[in-house]
N, C-alpha and C. Protein backbone atom coordinates (compact mmCIF):
# COMPACT_ATOMS: atom_id res chain seq x y z
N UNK A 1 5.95 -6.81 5.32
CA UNK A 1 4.79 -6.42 6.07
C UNK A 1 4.57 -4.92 5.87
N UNK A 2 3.29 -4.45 5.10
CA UNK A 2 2.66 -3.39 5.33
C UNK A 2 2.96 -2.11 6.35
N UNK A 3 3.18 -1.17 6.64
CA UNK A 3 3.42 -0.17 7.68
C UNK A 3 1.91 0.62 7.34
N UNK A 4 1.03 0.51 8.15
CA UNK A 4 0.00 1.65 8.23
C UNK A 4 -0.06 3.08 8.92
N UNK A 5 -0.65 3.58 8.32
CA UNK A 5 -0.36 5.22 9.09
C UNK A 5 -1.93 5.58 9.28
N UNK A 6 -2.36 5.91 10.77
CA UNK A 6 -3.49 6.05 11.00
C UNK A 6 -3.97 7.85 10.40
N UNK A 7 -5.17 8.11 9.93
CA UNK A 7 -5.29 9.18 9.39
C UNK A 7 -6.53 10.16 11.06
N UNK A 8 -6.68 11.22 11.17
CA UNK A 8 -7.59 11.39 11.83
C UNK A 8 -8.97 10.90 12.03
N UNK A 9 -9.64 10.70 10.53
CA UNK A 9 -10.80 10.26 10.62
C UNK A 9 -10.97 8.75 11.19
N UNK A 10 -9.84 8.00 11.60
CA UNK A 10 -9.83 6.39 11.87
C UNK A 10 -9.67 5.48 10.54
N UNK A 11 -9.40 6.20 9.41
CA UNK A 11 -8.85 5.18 8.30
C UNK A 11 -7.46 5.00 8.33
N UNK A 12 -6.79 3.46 8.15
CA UNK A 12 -5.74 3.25 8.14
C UNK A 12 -5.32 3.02 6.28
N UNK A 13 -3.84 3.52 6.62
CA UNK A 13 -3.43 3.98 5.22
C UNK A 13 -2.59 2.88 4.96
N UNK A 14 -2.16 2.30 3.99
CA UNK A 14 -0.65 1.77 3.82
C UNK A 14 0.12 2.51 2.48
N UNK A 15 0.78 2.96 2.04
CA UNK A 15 0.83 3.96 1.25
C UNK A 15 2.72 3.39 0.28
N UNK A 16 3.42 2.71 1.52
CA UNK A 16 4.70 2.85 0.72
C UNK A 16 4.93 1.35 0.66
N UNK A 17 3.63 0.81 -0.11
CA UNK A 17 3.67 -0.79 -0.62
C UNK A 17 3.50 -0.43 -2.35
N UNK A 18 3.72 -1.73 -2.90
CA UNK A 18 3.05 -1.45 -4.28
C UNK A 18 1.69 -1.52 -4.52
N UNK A 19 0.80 -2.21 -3.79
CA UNK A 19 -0.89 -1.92 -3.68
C UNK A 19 -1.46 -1.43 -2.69
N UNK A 20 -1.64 0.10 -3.15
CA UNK A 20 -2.31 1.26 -1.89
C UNK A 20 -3.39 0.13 -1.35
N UNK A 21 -3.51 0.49 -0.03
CA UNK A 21 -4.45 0.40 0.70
C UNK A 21 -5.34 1.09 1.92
N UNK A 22 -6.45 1.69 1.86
CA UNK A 22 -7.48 2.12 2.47
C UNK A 22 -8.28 1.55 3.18
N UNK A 23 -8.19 1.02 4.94
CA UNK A 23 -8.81 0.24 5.54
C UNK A 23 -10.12 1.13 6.24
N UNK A 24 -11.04 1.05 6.18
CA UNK A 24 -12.10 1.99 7.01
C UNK A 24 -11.97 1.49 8.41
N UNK A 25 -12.86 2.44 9.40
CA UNK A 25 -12.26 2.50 10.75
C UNK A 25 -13.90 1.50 10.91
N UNK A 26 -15.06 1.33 10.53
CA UNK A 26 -16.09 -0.01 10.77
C UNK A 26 -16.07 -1.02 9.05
N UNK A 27 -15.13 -1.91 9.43
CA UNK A 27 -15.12 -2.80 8.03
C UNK A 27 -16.70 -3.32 7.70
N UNK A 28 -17.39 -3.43 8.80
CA UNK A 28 -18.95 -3.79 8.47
C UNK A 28 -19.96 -2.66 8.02
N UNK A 29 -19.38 -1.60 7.81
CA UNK A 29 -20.46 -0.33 7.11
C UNK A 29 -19.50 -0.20 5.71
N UNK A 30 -18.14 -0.05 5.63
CA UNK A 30 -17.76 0.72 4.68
C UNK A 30 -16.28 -0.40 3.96
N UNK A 31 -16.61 0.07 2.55
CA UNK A 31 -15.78 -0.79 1.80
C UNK A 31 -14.13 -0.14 1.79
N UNK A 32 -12.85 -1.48 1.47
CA UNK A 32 -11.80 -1.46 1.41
C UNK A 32 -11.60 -1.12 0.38
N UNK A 33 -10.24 0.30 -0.07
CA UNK A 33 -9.66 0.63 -1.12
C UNK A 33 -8.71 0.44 -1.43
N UNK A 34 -8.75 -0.12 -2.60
CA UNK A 34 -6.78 -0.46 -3.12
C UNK A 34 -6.54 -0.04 -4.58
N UNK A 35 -5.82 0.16 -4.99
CA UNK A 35 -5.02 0.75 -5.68
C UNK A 35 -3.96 -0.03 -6.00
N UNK A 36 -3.71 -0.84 -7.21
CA UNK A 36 -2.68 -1.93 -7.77
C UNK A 36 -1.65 -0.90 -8.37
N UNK A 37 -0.56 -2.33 -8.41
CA UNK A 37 0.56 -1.15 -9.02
C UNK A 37 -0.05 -1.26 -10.87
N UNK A 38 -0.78 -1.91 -11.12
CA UNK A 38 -1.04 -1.94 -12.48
C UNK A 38 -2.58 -0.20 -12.75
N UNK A 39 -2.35 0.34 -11.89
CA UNK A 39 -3.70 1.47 -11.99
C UNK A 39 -4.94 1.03 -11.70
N UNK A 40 -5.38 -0.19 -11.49
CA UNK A 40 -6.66 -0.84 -10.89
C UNK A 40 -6.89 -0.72 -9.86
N UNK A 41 -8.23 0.44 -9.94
CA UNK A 41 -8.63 0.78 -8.65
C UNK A 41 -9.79 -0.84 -8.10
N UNK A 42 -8.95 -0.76 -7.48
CA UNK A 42 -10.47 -1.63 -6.73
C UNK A 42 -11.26 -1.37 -5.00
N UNK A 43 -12.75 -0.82 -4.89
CA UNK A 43 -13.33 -0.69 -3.94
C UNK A 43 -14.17 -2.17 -3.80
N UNK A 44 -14.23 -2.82 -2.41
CA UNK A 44 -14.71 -3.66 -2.11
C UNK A 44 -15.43 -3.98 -0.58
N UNK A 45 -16.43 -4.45 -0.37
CA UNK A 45 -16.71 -5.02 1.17
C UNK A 45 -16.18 -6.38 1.26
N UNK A 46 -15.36 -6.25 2.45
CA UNK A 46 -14.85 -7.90 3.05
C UNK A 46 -16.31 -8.87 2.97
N UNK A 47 -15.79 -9.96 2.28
CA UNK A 47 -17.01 -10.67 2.43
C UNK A 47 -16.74 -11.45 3.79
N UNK A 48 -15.47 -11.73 4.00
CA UNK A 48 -15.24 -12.42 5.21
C UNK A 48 -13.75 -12.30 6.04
N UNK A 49 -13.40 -12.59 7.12
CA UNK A 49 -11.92 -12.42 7.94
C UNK A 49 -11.66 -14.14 8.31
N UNK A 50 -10.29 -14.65 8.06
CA UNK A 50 -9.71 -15.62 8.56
C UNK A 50 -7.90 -15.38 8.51
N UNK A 51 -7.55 -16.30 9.04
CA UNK A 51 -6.40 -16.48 9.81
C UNK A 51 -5.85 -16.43 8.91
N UNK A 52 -5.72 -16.71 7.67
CA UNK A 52 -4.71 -16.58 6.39
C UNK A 52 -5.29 -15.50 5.59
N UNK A 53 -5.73 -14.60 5.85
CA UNK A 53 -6.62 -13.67 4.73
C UNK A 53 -8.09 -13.28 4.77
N UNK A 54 -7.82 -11.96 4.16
CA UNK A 54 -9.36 -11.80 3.40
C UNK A 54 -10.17 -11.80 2.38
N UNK A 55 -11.71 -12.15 2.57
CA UNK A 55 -11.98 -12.33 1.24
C UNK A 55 -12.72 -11.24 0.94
N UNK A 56 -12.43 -10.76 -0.29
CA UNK A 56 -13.35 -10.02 -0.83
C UNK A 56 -14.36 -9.78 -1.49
């Protein structure tokens, strides 16, 4: 499980996984950032939230 570290502006970080992640503080205005361990940046809007995951 992920450890997030909240930043001032209200973005949550996860930082000491192998795929960075950048959660924005309104998921309905602003897109999710990740960062693979392969160098693939990927920016995205949740297309949707459920109980096993998200989609992007």
């Amino acid at each position: 499980m992920p450890e997030f570290e909240a930043t001032a502006e209200g973005y949550f970080v996860a930082r000491q996984t192998r795929t960075k992640l950048i959660l924005p503080p309104d998921l309905a205005t602003e897109p999710v950032d990740m960062l693979g361990p392969d160098g693939v940046r990927l920016i995205s809007a949740p297309f949707g939230l459920g109980g096993e995951g998200v989609t992007l």
